[in-house]
Protein backbone atom coordinates (compact mmCIF):
# COMPACT_ATOMS: atom_id res chain seq x y z
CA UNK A 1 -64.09 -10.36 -49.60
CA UNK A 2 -63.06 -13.69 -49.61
CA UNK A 3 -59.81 -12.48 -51.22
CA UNK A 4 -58.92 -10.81 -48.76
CA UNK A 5 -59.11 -13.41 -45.98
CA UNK A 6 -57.60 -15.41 -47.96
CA UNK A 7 -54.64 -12.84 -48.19
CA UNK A 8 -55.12 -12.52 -44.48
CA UNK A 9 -54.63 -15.52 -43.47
CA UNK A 10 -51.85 -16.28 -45.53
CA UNK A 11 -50.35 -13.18 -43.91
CA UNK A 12 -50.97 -14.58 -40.75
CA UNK A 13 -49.43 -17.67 -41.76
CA UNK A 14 -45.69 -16.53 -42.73
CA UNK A 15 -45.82 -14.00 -39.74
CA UNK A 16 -46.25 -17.14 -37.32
CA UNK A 17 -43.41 -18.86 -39.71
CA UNK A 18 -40.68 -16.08 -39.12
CA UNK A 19 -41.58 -16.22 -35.64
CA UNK A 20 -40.61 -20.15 -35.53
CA UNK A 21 -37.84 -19.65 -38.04
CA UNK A 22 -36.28 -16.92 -35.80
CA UNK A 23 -36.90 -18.94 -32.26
CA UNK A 24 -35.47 -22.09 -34.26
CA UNK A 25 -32.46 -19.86 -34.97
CA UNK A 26 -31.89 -18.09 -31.40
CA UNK A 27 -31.89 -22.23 -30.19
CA UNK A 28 -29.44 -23.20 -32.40
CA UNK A 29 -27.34 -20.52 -31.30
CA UNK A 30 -27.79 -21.08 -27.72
CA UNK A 31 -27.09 -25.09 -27.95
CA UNK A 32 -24.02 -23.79 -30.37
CA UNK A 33 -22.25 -21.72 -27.33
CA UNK A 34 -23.37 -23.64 -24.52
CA UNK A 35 -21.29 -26.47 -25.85
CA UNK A 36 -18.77 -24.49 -26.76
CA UNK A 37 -18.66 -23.10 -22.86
CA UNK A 38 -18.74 -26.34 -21.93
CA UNK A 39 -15.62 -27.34 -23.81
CA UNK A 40 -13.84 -24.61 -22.70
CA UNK A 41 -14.78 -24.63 -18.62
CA UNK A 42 -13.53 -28.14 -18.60
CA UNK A 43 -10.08 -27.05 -19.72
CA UNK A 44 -8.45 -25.29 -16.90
CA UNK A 45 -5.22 -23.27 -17.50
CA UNK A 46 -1.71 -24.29 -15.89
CA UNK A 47 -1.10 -23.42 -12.16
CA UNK A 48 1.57 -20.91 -11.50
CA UNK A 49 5.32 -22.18 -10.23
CA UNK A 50 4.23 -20.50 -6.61
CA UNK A 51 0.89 -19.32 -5.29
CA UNK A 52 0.34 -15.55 -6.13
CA UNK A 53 1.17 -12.69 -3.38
CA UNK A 54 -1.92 -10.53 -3.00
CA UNK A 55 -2.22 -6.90 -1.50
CA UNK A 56 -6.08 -6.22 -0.27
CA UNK A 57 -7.24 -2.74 0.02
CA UNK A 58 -9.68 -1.41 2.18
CA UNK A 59 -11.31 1.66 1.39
CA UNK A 60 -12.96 3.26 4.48
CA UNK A 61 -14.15 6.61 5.41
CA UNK A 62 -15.92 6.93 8.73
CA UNK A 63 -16.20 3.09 9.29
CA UNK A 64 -15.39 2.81 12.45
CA UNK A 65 -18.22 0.35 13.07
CA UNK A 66 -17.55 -1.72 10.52
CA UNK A 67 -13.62 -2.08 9.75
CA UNK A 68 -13.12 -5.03 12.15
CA UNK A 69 -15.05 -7.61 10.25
CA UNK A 70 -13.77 -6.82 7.03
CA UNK A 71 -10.11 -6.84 8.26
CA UNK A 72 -11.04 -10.12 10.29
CA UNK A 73 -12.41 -11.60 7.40
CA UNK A 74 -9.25 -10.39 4.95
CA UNK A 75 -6.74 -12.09 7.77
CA UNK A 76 -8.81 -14.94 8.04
CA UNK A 77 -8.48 -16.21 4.08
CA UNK A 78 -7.27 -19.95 3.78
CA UNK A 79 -4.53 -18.70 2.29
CA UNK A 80 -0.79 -18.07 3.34
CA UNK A 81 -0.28 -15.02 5.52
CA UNK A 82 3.09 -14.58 3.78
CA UNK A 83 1.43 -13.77 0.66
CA UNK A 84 -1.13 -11.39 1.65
CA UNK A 85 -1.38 -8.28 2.75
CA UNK A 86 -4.13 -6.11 4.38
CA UNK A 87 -4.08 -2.03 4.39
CA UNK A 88 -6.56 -0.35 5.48
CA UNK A 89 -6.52 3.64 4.26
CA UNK A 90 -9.07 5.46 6.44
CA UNK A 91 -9.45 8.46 3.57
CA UNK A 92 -10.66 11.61 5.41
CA UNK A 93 -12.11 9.98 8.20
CA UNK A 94 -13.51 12.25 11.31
CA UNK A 95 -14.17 8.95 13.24
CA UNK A 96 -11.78 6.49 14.98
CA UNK A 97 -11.81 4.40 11.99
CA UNK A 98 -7.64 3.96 11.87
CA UNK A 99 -7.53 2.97 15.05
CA UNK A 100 -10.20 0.37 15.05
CA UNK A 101 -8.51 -1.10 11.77
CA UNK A 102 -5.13 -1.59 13.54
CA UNK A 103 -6.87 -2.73 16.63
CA UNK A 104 -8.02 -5.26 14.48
CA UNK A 105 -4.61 -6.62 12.75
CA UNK A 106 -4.45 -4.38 9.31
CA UNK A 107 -2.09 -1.96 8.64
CA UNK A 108 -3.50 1.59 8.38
CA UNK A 109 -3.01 4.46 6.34
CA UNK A 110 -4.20 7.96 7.14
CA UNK A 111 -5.62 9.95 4.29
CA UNK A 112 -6.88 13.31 3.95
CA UNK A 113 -7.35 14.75 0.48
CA UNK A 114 -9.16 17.98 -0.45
CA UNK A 115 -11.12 16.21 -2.94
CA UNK A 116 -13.58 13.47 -1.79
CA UNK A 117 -13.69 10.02 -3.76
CA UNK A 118 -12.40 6.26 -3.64
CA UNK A 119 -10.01 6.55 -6.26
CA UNK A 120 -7.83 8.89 -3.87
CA UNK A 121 -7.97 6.26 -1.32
CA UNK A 122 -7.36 3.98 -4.16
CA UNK A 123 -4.46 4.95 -5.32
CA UNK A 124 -2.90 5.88 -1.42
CA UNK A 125 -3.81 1.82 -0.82
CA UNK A 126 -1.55 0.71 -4.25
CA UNK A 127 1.12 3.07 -3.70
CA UNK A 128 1.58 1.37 -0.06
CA UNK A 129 2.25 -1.58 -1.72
CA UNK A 130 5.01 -1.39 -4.32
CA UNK A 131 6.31 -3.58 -6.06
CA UNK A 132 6.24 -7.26 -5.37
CA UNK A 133 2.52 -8.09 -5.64
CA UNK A 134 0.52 -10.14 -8.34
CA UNK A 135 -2.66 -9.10 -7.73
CA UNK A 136 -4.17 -5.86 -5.82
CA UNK A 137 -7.34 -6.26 -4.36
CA UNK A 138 -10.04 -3.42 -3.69
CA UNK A 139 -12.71 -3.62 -0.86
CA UNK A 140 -15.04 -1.48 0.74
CA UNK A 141 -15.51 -0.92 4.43
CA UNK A 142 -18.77 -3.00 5.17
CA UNK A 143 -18.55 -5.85 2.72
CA UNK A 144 -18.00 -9.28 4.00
CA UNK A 145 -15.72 -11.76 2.37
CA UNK A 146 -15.53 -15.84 2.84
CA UNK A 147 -12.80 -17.39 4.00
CA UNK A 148 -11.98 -19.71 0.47
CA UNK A 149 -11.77 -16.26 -1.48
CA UNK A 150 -7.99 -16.18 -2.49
CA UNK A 151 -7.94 -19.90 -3.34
């Protein structure tokens, strides 16, 4: 009997030393890439020759209560209004959605596609911009943006 405790305990033992060995190990790791992030975040990559030009898209379908923040908030960035633009594509709306967007300041796009879907309305929003732009931006109706967002 005593053997076996013995064997028990000894069990018990290297069980509770893999479980420090392995919790040792997941530290090291952990202290090894946080420094390693922290190297990295400090260096910051070269600034472009100009500031970026920027297309937002706003992907709406029966918003109508909604569009005028987001389009407020888009045309509101601290952020040159040369280099941004806002379009609005009201995809197979049955509401006054396109008219409330260009109430509010965006440009609007009409869409009505037999399939339903954001990429559709997607897709109409980058084709409206062509060529010209750095970065494309995608946004849904009702989300809110702050004003720094672009810088």
């Amino acid at each position: 009997m005593r053997q076996v405790l013995r064997t028990l305990r000894l069990t018990i033992r290297a069980g509770q030393l893999a479980i420090v060995a392995v919790s040792l190990y997941q530290s090291a790791i952990t202290i090894a890439g946080y420094r390693k992030y922290r190297r990295y975040r400090e260096v910051r990559p070269e600034p472009p020759e100009g500031l970026p030009r920027f297309g937002l898209v706003v992907c709406a379908r029966n918003e109508e209560d909604v569009i005028a923040r987001i389009v407020a908030d888009l045309l509101a960035q601290d952020y040159p209004a040369e280099l941004r633009d806002v379009v609005v594509v009201a995809h197979n709306c049955s509401d006054n959605t396109a008219s409330a967007a260009a109430r509010a300041g965006a440009r609007v796009i009409e869409h009505y596609t037999a399939a339903a879907g954001k990429a559709h309305a997607i897709e109409a929003g980058r084709l409206a911009f062509g060529p010209g732009y750095d970065f494309i931006g995608v946004f849904d109706a009702d989300a809110r943006v702050a004003p720094g967002m672009l810088t």
